[in-house]
Structure formats: C-alpha cells, structure tokens
N, C-alpha and C. Protein backbone atom coordinates (compact mmCIF):
# COMPACT_ATOMS: atom_id res chain seq x y z
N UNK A 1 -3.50 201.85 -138.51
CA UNK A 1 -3.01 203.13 -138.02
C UNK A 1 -1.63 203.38 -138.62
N UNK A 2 -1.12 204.85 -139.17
CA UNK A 2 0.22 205.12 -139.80
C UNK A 2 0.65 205.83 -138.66
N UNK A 3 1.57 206.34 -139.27
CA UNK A 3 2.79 206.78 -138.27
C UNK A 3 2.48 208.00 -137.46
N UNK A 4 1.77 208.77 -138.26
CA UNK A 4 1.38 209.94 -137.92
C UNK A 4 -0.04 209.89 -136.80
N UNK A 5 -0.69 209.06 -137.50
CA UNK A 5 -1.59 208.96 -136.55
C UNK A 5 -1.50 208.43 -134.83
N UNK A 6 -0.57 207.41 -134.83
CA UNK A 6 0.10 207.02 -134.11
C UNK A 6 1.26 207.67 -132.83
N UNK A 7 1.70 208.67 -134.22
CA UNK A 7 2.17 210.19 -133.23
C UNK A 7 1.69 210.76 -132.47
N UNK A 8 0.00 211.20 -133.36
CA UNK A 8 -0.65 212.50 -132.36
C UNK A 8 -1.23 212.10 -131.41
N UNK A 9 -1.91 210.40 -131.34
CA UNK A 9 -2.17 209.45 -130.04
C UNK A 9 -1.08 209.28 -129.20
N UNK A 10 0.23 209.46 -129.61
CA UNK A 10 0.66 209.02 -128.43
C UNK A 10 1.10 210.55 -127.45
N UNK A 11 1.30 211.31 -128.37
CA UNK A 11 1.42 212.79 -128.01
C UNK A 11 0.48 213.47 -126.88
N UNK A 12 -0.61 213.32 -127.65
CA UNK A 12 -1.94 213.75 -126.68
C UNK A 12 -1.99 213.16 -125.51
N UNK A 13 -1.37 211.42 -124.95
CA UNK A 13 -1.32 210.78 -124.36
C UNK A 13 -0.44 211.26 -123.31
N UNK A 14 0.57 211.78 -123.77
CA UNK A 14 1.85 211.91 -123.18
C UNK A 14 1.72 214.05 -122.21
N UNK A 15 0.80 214.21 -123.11
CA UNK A 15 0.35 215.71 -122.71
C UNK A 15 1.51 216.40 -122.20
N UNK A 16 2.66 217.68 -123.20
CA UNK A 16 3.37 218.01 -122.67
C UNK A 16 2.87 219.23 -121.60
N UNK A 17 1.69 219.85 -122.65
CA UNK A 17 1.79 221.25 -122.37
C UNK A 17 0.70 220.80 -120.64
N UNK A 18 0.49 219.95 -120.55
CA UNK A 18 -0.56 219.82 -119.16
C UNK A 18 0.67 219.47 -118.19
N UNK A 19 1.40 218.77 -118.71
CA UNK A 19 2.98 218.52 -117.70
C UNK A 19 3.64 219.27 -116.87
N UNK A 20 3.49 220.49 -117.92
CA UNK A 20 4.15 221.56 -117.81
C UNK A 20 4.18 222.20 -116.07
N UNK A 21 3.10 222.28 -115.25
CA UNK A 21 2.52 223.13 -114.33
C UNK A 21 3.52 222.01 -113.10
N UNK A 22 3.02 220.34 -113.84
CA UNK A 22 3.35 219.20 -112.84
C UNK A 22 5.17 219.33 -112.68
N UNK A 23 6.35 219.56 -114.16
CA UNK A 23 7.46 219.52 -113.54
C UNK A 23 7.93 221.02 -112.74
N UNK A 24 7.41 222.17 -113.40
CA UNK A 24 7.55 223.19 -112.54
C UNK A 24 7.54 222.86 -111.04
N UNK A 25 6.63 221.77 -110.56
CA UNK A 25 6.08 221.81 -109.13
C UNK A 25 7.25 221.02 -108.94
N UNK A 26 7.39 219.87 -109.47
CA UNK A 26 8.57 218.98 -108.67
C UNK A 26 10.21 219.13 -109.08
N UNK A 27 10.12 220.74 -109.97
CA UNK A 27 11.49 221.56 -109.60
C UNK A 27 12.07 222.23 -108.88
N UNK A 28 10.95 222.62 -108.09
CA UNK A 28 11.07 223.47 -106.81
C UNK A 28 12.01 223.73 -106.19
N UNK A 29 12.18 222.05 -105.33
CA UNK A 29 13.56 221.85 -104.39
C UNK A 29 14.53 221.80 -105.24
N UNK A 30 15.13 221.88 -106.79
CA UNK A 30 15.77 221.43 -107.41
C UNK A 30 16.35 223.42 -107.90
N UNK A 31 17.82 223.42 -107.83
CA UNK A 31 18.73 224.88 -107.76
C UNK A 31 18.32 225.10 -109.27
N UNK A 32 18.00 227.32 -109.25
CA UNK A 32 17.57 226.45 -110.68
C UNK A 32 18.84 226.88 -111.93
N UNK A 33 20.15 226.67 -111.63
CA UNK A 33 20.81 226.60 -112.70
C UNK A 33 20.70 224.62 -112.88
N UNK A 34 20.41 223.63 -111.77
CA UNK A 34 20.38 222.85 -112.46
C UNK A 34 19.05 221.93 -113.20
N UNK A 35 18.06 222.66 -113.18
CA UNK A 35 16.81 222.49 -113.71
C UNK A 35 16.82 221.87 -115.00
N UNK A 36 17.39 222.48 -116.07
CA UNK A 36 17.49 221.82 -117.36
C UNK A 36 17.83 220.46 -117.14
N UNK A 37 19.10 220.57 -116.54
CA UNK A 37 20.08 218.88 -116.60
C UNK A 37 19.04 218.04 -116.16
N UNK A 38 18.20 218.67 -114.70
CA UNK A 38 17.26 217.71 -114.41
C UNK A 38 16.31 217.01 -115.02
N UNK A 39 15.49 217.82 -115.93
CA UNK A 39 14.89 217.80 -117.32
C UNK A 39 15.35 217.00 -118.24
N UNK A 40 16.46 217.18 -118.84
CA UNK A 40 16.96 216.45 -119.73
C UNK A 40 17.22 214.77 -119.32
N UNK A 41 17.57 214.44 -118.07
CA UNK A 41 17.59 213.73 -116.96
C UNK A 41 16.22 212.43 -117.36
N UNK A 42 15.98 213.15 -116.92
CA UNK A 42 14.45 212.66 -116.34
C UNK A 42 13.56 212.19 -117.77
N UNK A 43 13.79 213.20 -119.02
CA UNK A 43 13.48 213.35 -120.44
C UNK A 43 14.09 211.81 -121.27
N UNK A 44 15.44 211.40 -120.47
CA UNK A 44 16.15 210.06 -121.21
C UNK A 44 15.29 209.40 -120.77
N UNK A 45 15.47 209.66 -119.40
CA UNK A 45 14.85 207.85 -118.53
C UNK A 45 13.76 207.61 -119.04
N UNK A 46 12.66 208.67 -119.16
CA UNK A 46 11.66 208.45 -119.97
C UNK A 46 11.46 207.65 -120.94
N UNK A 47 12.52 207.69 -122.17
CA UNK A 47 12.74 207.38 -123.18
C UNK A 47 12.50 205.58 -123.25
N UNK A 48 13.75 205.97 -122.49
CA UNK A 48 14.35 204.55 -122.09
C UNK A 48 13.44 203.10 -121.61
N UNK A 49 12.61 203.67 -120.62
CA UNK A 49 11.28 203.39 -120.34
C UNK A 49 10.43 202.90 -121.55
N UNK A 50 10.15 203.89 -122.27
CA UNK A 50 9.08 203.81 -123.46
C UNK A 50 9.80 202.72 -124.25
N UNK A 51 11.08 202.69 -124.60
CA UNK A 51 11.39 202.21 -125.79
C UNK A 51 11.76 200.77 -124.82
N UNK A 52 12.17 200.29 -123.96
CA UNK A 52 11.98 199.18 -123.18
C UNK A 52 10.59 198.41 -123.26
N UNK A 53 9.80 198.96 -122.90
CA UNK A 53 8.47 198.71 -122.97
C UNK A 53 7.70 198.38 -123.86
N UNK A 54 8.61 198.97 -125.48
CA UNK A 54 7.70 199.01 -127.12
C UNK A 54 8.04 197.97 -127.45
N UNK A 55 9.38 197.45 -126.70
CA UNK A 55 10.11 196.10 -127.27
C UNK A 55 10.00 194.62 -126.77
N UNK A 56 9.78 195.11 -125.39
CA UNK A 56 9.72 194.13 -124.57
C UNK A 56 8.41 193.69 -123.56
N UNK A 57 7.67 194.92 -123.59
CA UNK A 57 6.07 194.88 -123.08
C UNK A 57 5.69 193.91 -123.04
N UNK A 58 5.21 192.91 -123.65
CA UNK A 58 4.52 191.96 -123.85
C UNK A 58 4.99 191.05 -123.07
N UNK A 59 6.79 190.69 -123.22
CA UNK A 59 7.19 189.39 -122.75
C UNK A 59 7.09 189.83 -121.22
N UNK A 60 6.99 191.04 -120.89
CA UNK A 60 7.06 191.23 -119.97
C UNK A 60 6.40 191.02 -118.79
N UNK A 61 5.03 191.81 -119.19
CA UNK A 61 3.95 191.46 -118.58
C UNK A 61 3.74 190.32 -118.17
N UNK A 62 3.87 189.22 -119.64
CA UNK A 62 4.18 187.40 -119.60
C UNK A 62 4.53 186.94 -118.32
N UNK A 63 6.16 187.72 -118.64
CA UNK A 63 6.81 187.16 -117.16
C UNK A 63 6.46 187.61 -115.71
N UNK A 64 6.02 188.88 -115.70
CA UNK A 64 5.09 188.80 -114.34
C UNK A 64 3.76 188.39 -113.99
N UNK A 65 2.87 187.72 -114.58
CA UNK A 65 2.21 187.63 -114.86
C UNK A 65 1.19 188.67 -114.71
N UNK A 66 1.18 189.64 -115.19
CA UNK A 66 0.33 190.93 -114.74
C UNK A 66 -0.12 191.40 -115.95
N UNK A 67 -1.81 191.43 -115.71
CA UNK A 67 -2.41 191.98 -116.69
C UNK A 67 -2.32 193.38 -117.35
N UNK A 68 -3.18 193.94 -118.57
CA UNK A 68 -2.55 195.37 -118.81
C UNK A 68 -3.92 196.11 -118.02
N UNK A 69 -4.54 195.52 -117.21
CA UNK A 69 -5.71 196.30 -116.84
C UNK A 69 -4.86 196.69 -115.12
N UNK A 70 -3.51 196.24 -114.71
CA UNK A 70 -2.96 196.32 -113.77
C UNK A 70 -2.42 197.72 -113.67
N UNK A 71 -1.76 197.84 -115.23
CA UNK A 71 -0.90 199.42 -115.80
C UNK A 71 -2.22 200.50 -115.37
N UNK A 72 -3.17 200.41 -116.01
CA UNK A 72 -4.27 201.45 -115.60
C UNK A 72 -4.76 201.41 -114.15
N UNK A 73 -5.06 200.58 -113.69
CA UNK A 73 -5.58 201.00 -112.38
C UNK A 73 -4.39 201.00 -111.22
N UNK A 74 -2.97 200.60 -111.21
CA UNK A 74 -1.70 201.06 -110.20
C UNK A 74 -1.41 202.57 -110.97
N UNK A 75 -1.86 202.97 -112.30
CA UNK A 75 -1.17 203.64 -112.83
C UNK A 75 -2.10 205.19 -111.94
N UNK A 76 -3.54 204.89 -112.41
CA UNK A 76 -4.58 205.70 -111.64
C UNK A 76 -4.42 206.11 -110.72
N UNK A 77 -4.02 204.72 -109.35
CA UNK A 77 -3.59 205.37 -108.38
C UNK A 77 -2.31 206.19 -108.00
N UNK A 78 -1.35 205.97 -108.65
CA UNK A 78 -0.53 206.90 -108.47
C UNK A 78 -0.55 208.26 -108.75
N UNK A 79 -0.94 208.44 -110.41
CA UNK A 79 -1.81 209.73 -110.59
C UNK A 79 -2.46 210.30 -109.31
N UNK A 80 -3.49 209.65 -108.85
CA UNK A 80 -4.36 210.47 -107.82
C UNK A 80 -3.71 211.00 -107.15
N UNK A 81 -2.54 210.12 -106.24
CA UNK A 81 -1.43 210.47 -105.10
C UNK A 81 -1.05 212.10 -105.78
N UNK A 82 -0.52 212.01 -106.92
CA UNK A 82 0.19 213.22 -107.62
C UNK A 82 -0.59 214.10 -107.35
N UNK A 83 -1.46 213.95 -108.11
CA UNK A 83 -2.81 215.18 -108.00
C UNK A 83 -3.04 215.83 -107.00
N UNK A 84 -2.95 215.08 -105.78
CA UNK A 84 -3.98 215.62 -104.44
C UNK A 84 -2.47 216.92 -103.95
N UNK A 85 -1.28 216.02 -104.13
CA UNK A 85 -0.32 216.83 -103.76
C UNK A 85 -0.23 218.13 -104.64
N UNK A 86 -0.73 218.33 -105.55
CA UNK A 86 -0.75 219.30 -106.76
C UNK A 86 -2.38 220.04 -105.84
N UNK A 87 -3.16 219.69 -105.57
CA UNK A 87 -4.45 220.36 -105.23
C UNK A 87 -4.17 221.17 -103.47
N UNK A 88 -4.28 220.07 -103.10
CA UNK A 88 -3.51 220.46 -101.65
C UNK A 88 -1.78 220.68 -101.12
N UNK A 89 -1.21 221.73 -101.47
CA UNK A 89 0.10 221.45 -101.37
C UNK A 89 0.57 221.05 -99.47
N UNK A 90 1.65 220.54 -99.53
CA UNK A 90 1.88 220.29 -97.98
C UNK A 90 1.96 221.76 -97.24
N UNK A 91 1.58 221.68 -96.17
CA UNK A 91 1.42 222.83 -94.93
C UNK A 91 2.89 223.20 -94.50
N UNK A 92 2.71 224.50 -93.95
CA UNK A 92 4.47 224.78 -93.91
C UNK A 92 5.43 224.33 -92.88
N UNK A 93 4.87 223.51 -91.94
CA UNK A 93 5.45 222.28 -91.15
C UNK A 93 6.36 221.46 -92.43
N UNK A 94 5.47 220.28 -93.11
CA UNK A 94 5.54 219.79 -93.97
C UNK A 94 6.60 220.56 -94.95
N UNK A 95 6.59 221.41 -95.45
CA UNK A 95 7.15 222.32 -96.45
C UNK A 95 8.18 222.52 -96.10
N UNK A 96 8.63 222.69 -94.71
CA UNK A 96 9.79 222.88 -94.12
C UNK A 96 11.11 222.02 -94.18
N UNK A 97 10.62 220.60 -94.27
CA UNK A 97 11.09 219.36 -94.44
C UNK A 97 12.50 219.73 -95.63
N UNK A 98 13.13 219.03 -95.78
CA UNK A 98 14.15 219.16 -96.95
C UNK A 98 13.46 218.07 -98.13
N UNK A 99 13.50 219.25 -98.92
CA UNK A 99 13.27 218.49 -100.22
C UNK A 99 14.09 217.75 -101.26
N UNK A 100 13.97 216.88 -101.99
CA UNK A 100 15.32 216.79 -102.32
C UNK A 100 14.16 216.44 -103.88
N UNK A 101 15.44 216.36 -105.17
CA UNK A 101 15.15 216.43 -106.09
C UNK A 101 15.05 215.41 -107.09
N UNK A 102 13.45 215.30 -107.43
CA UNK A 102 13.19 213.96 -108.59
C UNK A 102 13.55 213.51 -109.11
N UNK A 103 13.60 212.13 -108.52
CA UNK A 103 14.33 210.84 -109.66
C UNK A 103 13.66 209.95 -110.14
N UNK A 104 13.24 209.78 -111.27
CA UNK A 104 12.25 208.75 -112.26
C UNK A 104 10.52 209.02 -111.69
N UNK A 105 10.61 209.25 -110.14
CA UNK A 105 9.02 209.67 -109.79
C UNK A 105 9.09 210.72 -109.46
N UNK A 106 8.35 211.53 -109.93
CA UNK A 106 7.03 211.36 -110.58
C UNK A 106 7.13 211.86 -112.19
N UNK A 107 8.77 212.40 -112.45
CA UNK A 107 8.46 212.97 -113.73
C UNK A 107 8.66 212.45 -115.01
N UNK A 108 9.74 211.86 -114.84
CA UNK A 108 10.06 210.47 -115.81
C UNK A 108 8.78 209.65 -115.72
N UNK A 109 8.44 209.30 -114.73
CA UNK A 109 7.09 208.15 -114.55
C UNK A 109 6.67 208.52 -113.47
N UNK A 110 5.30 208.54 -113.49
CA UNK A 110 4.28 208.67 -114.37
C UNK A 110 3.85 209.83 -115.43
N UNK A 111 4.62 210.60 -115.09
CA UNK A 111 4.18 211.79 -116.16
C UNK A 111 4.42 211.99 -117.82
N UNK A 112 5.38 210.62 -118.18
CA UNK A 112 5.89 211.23 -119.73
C UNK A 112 5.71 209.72 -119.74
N UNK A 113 6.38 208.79 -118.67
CA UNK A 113 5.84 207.65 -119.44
C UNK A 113 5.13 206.89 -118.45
N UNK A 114 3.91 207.24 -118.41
CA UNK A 114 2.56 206.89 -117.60
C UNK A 114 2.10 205.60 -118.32
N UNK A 115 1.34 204.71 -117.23
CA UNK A 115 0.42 203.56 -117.79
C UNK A 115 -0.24 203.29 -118.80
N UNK A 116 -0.48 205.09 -119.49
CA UNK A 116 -1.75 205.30 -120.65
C UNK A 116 -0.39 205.09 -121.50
N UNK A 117 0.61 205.48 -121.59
CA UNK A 117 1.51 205.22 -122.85
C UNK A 117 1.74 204.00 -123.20
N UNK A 118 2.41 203.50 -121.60
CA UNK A 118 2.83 202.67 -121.94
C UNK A 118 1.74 201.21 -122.67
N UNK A 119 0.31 201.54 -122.28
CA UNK A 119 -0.71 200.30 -122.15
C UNK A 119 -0.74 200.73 -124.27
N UNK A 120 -1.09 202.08 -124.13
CA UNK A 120 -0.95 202.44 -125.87
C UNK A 120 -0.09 201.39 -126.52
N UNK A 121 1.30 201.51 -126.36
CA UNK A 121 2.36 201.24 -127.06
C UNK A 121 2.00 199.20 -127.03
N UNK A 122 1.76 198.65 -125.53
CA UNK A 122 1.65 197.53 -125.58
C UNK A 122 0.09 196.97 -126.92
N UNK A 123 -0.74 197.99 -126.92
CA UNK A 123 -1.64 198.01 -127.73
C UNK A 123 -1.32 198.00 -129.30
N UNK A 124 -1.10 198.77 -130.11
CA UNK A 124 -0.23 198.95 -130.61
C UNK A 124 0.73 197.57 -130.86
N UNK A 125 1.70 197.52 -130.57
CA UNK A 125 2.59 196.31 -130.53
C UNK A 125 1.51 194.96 -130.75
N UNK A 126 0.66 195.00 -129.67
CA UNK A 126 -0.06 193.36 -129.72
C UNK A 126 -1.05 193.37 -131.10
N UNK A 127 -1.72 194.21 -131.59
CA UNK A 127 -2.37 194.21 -132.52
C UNK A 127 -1.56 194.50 -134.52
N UNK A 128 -0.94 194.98 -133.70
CA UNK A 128 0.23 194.95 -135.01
C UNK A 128 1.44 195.05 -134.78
N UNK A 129 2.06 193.53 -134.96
CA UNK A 129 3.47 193.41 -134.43
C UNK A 129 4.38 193.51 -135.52
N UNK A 130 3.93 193.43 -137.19
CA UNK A 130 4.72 193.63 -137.99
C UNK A 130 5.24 195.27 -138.27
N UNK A 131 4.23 196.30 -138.06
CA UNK A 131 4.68 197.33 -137.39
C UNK A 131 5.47 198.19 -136.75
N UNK A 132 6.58 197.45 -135.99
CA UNK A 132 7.07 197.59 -134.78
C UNK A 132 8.19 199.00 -135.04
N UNK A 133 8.80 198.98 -136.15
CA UNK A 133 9.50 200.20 -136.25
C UNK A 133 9.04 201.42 -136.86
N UNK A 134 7.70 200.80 -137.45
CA UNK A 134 6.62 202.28 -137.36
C UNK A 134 6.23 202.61 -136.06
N UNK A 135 6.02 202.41 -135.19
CA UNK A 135 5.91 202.82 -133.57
C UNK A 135 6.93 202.82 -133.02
N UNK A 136 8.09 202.62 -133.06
CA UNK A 136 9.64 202.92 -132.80
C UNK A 136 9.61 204.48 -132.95
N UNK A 137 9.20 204.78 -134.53
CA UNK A 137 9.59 206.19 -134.98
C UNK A 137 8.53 207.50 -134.32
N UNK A 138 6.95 206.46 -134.71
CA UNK A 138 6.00 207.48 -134.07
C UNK A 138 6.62 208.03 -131.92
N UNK A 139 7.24 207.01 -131.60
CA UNK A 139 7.48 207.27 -130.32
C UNK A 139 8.47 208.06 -129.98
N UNK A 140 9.31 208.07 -131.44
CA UNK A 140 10.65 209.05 -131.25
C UNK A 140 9.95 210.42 -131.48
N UNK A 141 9.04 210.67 -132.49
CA UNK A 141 8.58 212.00 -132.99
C UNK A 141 7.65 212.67 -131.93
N UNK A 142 7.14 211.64 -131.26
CA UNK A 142 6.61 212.33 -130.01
C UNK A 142 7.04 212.47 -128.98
N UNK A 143 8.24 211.94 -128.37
CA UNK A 143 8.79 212.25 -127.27
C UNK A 143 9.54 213.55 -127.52
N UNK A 144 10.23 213.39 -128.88
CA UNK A 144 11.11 214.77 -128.79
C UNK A 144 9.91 216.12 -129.11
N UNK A 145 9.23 216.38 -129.51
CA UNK A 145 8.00 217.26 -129.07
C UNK A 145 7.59 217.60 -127.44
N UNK A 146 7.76 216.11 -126.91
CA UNK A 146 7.54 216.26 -125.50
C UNK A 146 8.49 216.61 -124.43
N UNK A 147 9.64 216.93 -125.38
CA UNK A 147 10.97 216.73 -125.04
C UNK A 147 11.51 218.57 -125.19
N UNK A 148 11.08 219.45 -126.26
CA UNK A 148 11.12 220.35 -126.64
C UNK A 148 10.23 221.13 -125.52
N UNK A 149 8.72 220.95 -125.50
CA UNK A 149 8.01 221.62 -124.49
C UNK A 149 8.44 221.62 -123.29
N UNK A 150 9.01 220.42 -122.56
CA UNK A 150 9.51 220.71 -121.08
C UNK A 150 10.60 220.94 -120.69
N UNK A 151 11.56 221.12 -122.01
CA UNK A 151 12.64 221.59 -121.85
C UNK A 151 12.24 223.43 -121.23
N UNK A 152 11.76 223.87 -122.04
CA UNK A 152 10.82 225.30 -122.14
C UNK A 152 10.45 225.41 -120.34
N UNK A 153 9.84 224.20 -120.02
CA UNK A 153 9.06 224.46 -118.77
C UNK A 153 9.13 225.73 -117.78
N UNK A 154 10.64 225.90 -117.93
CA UNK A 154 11.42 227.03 -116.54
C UNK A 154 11.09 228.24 -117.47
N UNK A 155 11.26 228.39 -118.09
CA UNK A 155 10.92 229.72 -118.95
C UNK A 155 9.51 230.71 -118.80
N UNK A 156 8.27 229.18 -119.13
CA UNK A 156 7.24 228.95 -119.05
C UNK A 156 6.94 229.49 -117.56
N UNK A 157 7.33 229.41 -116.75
CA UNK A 157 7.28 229.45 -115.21
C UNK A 157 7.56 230.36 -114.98
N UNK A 158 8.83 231.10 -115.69
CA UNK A 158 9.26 232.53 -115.41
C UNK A 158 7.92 233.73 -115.62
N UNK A 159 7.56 233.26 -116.84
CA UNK A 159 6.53 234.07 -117.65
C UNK A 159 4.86 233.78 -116.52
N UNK A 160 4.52 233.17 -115.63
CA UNK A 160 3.60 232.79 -115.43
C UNK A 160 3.85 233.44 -113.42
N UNK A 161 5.21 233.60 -113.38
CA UNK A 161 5.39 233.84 -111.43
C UNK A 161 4.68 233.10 -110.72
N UNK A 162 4.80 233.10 -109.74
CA UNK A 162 4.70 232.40 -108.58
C UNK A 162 2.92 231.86 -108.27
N UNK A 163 2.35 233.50 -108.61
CA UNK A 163 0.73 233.07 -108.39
C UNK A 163 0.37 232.32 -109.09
N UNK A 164 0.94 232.26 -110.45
CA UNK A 164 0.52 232.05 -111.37
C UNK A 164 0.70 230.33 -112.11
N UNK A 165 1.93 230.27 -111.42
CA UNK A 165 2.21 228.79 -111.66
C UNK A 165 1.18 228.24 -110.71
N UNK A 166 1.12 228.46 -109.47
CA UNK A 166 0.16 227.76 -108.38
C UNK A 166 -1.13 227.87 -108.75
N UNK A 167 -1.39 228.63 -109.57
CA UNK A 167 -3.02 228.46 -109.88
C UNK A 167 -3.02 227.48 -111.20
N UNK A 168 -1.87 227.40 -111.55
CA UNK A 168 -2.10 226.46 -113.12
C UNK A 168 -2.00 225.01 -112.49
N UNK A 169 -0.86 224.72 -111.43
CA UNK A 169 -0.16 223.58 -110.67
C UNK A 169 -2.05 223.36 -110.04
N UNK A 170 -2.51 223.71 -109.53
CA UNK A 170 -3.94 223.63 -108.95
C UNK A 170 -5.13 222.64 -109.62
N UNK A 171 -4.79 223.85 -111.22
CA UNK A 171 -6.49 223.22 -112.28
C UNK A 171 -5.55 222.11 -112.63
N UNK A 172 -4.36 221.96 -112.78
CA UNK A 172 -4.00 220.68 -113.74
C UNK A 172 -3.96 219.69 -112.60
N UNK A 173 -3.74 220.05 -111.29
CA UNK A 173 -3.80 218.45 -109.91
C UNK A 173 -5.45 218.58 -110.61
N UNK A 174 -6.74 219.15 -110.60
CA UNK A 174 -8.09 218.75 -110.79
C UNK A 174 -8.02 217.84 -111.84
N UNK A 175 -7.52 218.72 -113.09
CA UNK A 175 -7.56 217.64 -114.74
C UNK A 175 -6.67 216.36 -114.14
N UNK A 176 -5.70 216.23 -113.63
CA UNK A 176 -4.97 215.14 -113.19
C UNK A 176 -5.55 214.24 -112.45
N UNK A 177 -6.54 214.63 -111.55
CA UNK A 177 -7.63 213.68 -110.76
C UNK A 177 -9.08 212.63 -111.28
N UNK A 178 -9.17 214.06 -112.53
CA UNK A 178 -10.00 213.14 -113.50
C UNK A 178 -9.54 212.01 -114.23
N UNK A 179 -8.33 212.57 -114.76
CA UNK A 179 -7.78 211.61 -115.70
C UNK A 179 -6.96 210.07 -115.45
N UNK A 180 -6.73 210.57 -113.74
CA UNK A 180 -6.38 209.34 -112.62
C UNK A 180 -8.19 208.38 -112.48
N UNK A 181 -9.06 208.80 -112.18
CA UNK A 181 -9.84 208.33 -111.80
C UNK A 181 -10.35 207.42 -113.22
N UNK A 182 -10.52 208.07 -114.23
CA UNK A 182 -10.88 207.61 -115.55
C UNK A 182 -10.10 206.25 -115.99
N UNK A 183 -8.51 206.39 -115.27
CA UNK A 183 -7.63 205.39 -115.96
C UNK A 183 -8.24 204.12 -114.61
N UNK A 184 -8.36 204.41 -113.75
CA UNK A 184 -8.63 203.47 -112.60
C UNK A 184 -10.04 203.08 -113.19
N UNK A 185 -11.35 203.44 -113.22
CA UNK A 185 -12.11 203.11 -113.76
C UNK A 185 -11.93 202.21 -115.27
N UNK A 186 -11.59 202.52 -115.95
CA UNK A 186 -10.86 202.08 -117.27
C UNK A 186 -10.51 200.45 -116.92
N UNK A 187 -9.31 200.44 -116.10
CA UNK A 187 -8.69 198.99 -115.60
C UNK A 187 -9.91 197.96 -115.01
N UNK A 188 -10.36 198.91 -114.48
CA UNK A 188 -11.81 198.31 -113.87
C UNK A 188 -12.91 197.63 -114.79
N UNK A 189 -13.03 198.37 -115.56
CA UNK A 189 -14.27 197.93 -117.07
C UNK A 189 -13.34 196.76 -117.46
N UNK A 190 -12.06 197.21 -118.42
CA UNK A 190 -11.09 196.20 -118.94
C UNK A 190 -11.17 194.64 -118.16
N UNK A 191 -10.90 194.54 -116.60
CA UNK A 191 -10.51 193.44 -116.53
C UNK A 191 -12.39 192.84 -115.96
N UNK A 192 -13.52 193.16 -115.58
CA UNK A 192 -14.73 192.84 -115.88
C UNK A 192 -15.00 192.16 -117.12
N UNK A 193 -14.71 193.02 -117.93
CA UNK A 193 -14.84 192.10 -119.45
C UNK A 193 -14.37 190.95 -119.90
N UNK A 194 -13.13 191.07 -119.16
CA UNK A 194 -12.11 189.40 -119.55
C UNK A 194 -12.66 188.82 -118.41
C-alpha cells in the first residue's frame, strides 16, 4: 500500500462529511462564538491520539495486554451509546439539565479518532513497519482534510437550520448504529478466529 492509498483508507475511515451532523450535535451547549476554538480543540487532541497510537500502538496494546479485537468491539459499543443519543435525543426534562461542553468524548474520540482508525493505523504499522513515515504523512494528509471539513461544520449548520440539522443528526445516529454494530461484530469474528 502507498501513501495515497493509505490516505483515502484512512480518510473514508475517519468520515468527515458523516461527522459533520455528530459535532454540530455536541456543539449545542457550546456559545457559538466559541465553536471553532472548540473544534480546533478537539481537532489537536485528535491528532495527538492518532499520532501516539501510529508510534506506540503496538507496545501498547503489549503493555496492557489487550487485544486489537478489544478496539472494535469497546469501540462499537461506544458508537452505539452515541448513536442512540443522536436517534433519540433526551426529553425536555433531560434537556433541561446544564450542558456543558465536549472534551475528548465524543468528538476527539470516538469520532476522528475511533477504534476503526486507530485498529487501521495499528494494521498498517504491524504489517509494514519499515513504512512508518509513509503512514506518518498519509495520517497528516488525512486529518488535515478532516480537519478542513469540520472546521466548516458551523457554517454547514447555518446552511441546513435547525430542522434540518436534526433530520441529518437522525439518518447519521442510524448510519452510526450500523457502523457501531458492524465494528462490534467485526471484534467478534476477529477474536473467534485467533
């Protein structure tokens, strides 16, 4: 696999434009002159995450002893959690509550750097370790892509109003439920096999 190829896998993986509906939702409680910062915020830790993980994944896992079929199916379930809150939003009891504004969950993680990236990147890495700063770069070229689109997000939101985000925030908790269930299933096949 080259660099490029490596890009558009991890890109597709990372799904900005499906994101999109998910940070709108968990900007909400968040004022929105400071929305960007939050974004940008949340956009490092991400990073930071990924590139922790490209380097150190392996020994890591090592040292906890935790398989990568663990990343997919804790990863699944958290997804689902996300989702249902994206399908069913809380009731206006619930809603009433003070919200306060996202830190590393859910948008930093799981959403930009989710189990599927990160299990990619450990993939990747274990099968070709001489590699390693060709997937350094493919991870830079796709985050800042992913990095560009959700910067956009509030804009995106402007253009879409209120009904309109909630009906997108809706189909993407469904696509989000599949794609939770698929990764949980996934971990499931994976560690059967070993």
């Amino acid at each position: 696999m080259d660099t490029l190829s490596a890009t558009l896998l991890l890109l597709t993986i990372m799904d900005p434009l499906g994101n999109v509906a998910t940070f709108v939702s968990g900007l909400r409680p968040v004022p929105p002159e400071r929305r960007l910062r939050v974004i940008a915020r949340e956009l490092v830790i991400a990073l930071v995450i990924l590139v922790v993980f490209l380097f150190a994944g392996p020994w890591l896992l090592g040292l906890l002893h935790l398989k990568q079929e663990a990343l997919f199916i804790s990863g699944g379930i958290v997804l689902f959690l996300i989702a249902l809150k994206m399908i069913f939003p809380p009731s206006r009891h619930e809603s009433d509550e003070p919200q306060i504004e996202p830190f590393i969950v859910p948008l930093a993680t799981p959403m930009i750097a989710g189990p599927s990236v990160l299990a990619t990147l450990l993939v990747l890495v274990s099968t070709q370790p001489e590699q390693l700063w060709r997937w350094f770069a493919a991870l830079l070229i796709a985050w800042s892509i992913t990095a560009a689109v959700l910067l956009s997000a509030p804009a995106i939101a402007r253009v879409l109003k209120d009904k309109g985000s909630l009906a997108v925030e809706r189909l993407m908790g469904m696509l989000l439920v599949m794609v939770a269930v698929q990764m949980f299933l996934n971990g499931i096949e994976h560690y059967l096999k070993h």
